[in-house]
N, C-alpha and C. Protein backbone atom coordinates (compact mmCIF):
# COMPACT_ATOMS: atom_id res chain seq x y z
N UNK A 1 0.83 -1.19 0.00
CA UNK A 1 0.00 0.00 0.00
C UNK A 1 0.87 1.25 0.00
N UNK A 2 1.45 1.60 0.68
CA UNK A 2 3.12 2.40 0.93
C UNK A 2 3.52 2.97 -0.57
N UNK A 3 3.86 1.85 -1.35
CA UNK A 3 4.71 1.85 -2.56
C UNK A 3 3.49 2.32 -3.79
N UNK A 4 2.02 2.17 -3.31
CA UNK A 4 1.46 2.74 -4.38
C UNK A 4 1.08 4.41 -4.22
N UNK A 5 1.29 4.68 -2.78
CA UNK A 5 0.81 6.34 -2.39
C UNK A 5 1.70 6.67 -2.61
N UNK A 6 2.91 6.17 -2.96
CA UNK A 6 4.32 7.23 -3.21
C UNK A 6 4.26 6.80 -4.48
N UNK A 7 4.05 6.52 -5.72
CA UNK A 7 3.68 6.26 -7.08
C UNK A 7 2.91 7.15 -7.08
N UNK A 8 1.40 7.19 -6.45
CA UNK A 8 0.53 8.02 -6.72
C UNK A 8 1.33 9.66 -6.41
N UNK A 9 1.57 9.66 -5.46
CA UNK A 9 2.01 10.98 -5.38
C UNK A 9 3.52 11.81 -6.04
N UNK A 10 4.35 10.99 -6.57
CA UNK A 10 5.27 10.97 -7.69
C UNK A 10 4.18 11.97 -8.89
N UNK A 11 3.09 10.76 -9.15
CA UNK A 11 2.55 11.23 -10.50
C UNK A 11 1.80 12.34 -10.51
N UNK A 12 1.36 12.70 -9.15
CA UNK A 12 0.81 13.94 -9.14
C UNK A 12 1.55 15.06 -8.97
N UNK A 13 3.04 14.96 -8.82
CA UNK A 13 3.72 15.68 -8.86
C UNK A 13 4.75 15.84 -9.77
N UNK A 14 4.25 15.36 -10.63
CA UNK A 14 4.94 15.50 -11.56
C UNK A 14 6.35 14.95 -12.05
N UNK A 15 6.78 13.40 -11.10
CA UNK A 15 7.57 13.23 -11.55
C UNK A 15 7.64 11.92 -12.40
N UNK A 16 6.55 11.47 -13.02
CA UNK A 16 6.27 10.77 -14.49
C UNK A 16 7.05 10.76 -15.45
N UNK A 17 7.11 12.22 -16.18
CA UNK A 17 8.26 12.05 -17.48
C UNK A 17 9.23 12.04 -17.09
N UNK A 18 10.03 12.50 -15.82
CA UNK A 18 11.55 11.98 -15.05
C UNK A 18 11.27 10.04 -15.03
N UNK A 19 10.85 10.02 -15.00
CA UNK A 19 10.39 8.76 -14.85
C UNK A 19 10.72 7.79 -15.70
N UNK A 20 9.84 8.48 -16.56
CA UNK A 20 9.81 7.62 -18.08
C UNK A 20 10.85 8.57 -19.21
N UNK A 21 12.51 9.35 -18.79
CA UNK A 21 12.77 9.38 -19.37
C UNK A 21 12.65 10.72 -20.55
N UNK A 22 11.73 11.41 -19.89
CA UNK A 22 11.39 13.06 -21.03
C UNK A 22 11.26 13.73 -19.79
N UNK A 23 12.27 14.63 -19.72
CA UNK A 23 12.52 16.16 -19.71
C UNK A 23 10.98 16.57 -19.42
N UNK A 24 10.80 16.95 -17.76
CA UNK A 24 9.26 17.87 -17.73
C UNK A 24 9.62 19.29 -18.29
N UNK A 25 10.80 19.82 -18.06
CA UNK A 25 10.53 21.19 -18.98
C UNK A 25 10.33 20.75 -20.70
N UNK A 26 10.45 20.11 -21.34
CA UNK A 26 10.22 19.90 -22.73
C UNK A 26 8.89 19.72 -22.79
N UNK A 27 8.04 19.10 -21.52
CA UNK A 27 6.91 18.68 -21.70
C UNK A 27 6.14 19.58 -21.72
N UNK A 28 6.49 21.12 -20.87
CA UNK A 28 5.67 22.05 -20.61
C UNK A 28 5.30 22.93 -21.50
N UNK A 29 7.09 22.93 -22.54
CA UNK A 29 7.39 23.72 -23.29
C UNK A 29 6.27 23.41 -24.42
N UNK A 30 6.02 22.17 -24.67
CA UNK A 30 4.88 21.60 -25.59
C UNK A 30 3.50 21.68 -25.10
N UNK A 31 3.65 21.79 -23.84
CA UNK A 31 1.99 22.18 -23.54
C UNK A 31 1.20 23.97 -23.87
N UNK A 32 3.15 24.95 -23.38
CA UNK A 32 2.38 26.03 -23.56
C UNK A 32 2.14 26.64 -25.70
N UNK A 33 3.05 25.98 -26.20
CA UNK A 33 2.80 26.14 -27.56
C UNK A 33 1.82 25.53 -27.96
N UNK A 34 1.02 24.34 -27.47
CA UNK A 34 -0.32 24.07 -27.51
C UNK A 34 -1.24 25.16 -27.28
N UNK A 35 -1.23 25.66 -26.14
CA UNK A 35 -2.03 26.74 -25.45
C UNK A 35 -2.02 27.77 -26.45
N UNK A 36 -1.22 28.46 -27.26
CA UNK A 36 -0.84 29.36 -28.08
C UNK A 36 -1.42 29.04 -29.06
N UNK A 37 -0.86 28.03 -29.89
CA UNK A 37 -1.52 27.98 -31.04
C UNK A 37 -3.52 27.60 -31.03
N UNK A 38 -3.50 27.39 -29.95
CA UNK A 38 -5.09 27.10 -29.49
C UNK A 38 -5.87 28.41 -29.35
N UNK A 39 -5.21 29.11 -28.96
CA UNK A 39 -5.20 30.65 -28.68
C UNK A 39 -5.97 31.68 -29.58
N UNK A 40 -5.35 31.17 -30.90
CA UNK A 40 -5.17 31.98 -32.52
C UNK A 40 -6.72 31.59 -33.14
N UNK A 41 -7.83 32.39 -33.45
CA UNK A 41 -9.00 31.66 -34.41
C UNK A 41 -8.53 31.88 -35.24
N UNK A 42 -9.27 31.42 -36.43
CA UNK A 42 -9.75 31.86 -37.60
C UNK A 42 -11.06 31.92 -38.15
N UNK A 43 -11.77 32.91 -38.15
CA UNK A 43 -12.77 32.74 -38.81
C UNK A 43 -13.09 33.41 -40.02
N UNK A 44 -14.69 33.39 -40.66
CA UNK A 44 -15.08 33.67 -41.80
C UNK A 44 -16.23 33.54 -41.95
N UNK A 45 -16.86 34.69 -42.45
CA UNK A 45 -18.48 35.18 -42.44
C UNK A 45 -18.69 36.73 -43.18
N UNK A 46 -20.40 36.62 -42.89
CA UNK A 46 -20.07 38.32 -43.22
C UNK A 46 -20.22 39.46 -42.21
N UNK A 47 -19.59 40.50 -42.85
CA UNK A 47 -19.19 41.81 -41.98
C UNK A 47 -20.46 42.31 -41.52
N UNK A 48 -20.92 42.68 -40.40
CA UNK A 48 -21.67 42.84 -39.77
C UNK A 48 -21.68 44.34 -38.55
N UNK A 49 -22.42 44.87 -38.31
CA UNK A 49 -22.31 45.89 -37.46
C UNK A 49 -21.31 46.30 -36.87
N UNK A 50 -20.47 47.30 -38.10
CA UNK A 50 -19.60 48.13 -37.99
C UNK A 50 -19.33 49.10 -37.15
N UNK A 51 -18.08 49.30 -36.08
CA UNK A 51 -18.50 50.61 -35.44
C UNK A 51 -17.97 51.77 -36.51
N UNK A 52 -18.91 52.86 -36.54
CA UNK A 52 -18.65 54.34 -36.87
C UNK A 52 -16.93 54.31 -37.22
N UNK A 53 -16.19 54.21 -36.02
CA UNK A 53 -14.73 54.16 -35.94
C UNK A 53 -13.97 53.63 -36.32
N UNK A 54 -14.64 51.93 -36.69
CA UNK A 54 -14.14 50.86 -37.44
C UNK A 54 -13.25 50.42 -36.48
N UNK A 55 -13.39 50.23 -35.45
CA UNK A 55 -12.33 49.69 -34.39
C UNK A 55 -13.19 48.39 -33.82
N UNK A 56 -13.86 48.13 -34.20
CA UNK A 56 -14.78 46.65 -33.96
C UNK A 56 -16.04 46.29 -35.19
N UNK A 57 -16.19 45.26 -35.42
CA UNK A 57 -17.30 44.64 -35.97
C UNK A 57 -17.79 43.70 -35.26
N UNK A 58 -18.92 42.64 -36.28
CA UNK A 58 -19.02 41.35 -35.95
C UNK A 58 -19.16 41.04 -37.02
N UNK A 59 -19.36 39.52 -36.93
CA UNK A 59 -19.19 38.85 -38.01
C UNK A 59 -19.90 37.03 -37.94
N UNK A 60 -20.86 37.27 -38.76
CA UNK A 60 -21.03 36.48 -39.23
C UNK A 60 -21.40 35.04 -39.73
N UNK A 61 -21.05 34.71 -38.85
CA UNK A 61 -20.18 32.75 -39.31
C UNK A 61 -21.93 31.79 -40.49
N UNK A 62 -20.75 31.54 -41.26
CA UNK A 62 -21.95 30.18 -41.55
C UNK A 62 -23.09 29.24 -40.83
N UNK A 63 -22.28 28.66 -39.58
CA UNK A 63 -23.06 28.32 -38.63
C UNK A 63 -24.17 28.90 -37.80
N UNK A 64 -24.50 29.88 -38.08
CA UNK A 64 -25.28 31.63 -37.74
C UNK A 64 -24.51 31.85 -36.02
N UNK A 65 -23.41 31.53 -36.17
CA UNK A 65 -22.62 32.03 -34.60
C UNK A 65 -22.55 33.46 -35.40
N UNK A 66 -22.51 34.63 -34.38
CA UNK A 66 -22.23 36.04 -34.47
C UNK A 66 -20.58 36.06 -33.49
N UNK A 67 -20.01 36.60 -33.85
CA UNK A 67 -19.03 36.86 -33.24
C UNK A 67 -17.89 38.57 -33.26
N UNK A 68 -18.14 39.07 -31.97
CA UNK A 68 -17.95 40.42 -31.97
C UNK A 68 -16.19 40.50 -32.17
N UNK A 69 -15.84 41.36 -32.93
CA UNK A 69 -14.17 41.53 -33.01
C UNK A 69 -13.92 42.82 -32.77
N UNK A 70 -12.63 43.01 -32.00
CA UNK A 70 -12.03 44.65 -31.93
C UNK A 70 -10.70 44.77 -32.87
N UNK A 71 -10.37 45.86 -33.34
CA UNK A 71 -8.91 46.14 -34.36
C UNK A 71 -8.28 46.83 -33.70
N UNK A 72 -6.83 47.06 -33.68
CA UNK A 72 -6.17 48.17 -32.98
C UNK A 72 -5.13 48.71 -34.23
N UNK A 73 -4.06 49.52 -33.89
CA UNK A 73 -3.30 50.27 -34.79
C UNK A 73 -2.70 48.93 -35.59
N UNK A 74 -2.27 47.95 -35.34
CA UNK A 74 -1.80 46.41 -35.96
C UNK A 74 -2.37 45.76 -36.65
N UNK A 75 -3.27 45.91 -36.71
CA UNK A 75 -4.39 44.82 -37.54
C UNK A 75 -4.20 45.07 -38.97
N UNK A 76 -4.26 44.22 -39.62
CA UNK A 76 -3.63 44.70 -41.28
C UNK A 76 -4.99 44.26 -41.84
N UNK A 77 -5.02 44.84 -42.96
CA UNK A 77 -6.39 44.62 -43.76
C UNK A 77 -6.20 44.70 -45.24
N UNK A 78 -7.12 44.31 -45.58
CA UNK A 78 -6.50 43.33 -47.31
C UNK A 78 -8.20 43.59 -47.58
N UNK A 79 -8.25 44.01 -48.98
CA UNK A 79 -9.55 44.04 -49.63
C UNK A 79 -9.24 43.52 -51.37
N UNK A 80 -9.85 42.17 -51.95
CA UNK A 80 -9.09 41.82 -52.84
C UNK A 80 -7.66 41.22 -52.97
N UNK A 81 -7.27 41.39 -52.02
CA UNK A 81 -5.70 40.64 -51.79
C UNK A 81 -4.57 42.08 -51.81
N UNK A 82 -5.43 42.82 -51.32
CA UNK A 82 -4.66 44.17 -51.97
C UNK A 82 -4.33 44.76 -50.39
N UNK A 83 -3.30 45.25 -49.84
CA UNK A 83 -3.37 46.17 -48.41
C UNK A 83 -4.30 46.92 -48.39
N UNK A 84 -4.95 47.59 -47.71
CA UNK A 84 -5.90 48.81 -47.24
C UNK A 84 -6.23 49.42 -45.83
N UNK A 85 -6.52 50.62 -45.81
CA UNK A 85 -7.15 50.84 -44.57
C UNK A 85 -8.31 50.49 -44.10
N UNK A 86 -8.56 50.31 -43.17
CA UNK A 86 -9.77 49.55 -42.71
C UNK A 86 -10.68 49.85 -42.87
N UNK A 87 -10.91 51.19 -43.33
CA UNK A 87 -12.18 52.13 -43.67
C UNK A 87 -12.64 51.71 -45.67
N UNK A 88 -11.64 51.34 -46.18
CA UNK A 88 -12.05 50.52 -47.61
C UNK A 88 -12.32 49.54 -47.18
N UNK A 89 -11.74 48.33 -46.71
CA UNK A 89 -11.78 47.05 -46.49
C UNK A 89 -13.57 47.02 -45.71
N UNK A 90 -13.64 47.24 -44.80
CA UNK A 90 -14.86 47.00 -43.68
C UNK A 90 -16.18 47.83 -44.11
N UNK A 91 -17.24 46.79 -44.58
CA UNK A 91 -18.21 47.25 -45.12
C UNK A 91 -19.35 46.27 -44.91
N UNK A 92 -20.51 46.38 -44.72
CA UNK A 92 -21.55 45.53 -44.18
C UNK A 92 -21.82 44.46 -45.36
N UNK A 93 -22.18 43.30 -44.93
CA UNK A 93 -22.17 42.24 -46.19
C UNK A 93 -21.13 41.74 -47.16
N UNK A 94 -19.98 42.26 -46.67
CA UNK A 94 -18.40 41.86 -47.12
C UNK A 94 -18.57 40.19 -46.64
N UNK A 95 -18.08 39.25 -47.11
CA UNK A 95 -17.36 38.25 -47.05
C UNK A 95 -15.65 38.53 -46.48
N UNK A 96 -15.24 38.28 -45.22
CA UNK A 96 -14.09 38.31 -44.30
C UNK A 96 -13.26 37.23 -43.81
N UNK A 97 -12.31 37.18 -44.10
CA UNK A 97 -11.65 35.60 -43.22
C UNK A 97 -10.38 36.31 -42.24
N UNK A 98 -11.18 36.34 -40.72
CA UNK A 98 -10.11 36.82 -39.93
C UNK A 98 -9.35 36.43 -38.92
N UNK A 99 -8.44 36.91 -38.92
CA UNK A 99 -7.40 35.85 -38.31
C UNK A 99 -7.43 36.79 -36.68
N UNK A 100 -7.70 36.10 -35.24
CA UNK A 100 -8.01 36.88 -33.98
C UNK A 100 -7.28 36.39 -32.79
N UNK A 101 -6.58 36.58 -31.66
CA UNK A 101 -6.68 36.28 -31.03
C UNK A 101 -7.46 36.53 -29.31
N UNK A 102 -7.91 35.93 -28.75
CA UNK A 102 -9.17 36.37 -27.51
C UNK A 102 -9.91 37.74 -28.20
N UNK A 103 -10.59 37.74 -29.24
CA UNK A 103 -11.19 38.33 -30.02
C UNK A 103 -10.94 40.12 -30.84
N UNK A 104 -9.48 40.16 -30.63
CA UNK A 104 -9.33 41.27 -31.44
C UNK A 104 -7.97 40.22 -32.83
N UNK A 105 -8.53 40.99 -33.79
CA UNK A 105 -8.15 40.92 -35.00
C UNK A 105 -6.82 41.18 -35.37
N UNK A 106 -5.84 40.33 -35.75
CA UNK A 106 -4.67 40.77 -36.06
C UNK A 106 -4.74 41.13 -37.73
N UNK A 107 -5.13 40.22 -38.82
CA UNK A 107 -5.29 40.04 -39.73
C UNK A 107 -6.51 40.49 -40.37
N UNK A 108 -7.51 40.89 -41.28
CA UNK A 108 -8.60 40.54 -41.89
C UNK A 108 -8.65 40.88 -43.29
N UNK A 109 -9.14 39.68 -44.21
CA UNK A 109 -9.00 39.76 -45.74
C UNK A 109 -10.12 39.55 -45.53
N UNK A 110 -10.84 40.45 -46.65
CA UNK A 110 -12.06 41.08 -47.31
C UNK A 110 -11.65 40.68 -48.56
N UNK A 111 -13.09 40.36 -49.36
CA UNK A 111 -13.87 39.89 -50.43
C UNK A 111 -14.72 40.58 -50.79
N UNK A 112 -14.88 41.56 -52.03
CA UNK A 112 -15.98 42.25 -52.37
C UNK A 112 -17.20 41.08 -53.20
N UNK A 113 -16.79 40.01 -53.54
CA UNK A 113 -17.82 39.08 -54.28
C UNK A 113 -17.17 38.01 -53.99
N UNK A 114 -18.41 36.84 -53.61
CA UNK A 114 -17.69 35.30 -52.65
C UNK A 114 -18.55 34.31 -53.43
């Protein structure tokens, strides 16, 4: 009984991949680039209730999910495959595929016809 609460408590502490041989910092290192790239959406729909300022929309989705986005000075914008300011690009009933993370927009390519 002894030899299994100190197993058990090894594994809850994390010393498993010492164990078996892998590096727990390698393991973590792969958990938080999981977390990251999990992080990143992508979506695609249409442009939807624009603010005045163009510093947020929503958008869209096929699935009829709505989903609210904010832009900041970074956010790059593409209309046609072409650069633009966000004030060409962002227009109600646009077709959008934007790239976000925790819901502001790094990326967004606009489609005038889909």
């Amino acid at each position: 009984m002894r030899l299994i609460c100190m197993t058990t408590t090894a594994l809850a502490l994390g010393a498993a991949p010492a164990i078996a041989g892998v590096c727990p910092e390698a393991v973590m290192t792969s958990v938080r680039a999981a977390m990251v790239q999990s992080a990143v959406d992508e979506v695609e729909g249409a442009l939807t209730r624009i603010a005045p300022d163009f510093t947020s929309f929503y958008i869209h989705q096929a699935d009829d999910e709505i989903m609210k986005l904010t832009t900041d000075g970074n956010t790059v914008f593409t209309l046609d495959g072409e650069e633009v300011g966000r004030d060409l690009a962002l227009a109600e009933g646009r077709h959008a595929k934007v790239t976000s993370e925790k819901g502001l927009a790094s990326r967004v390519e606009v489609v005038t016809e889909k």
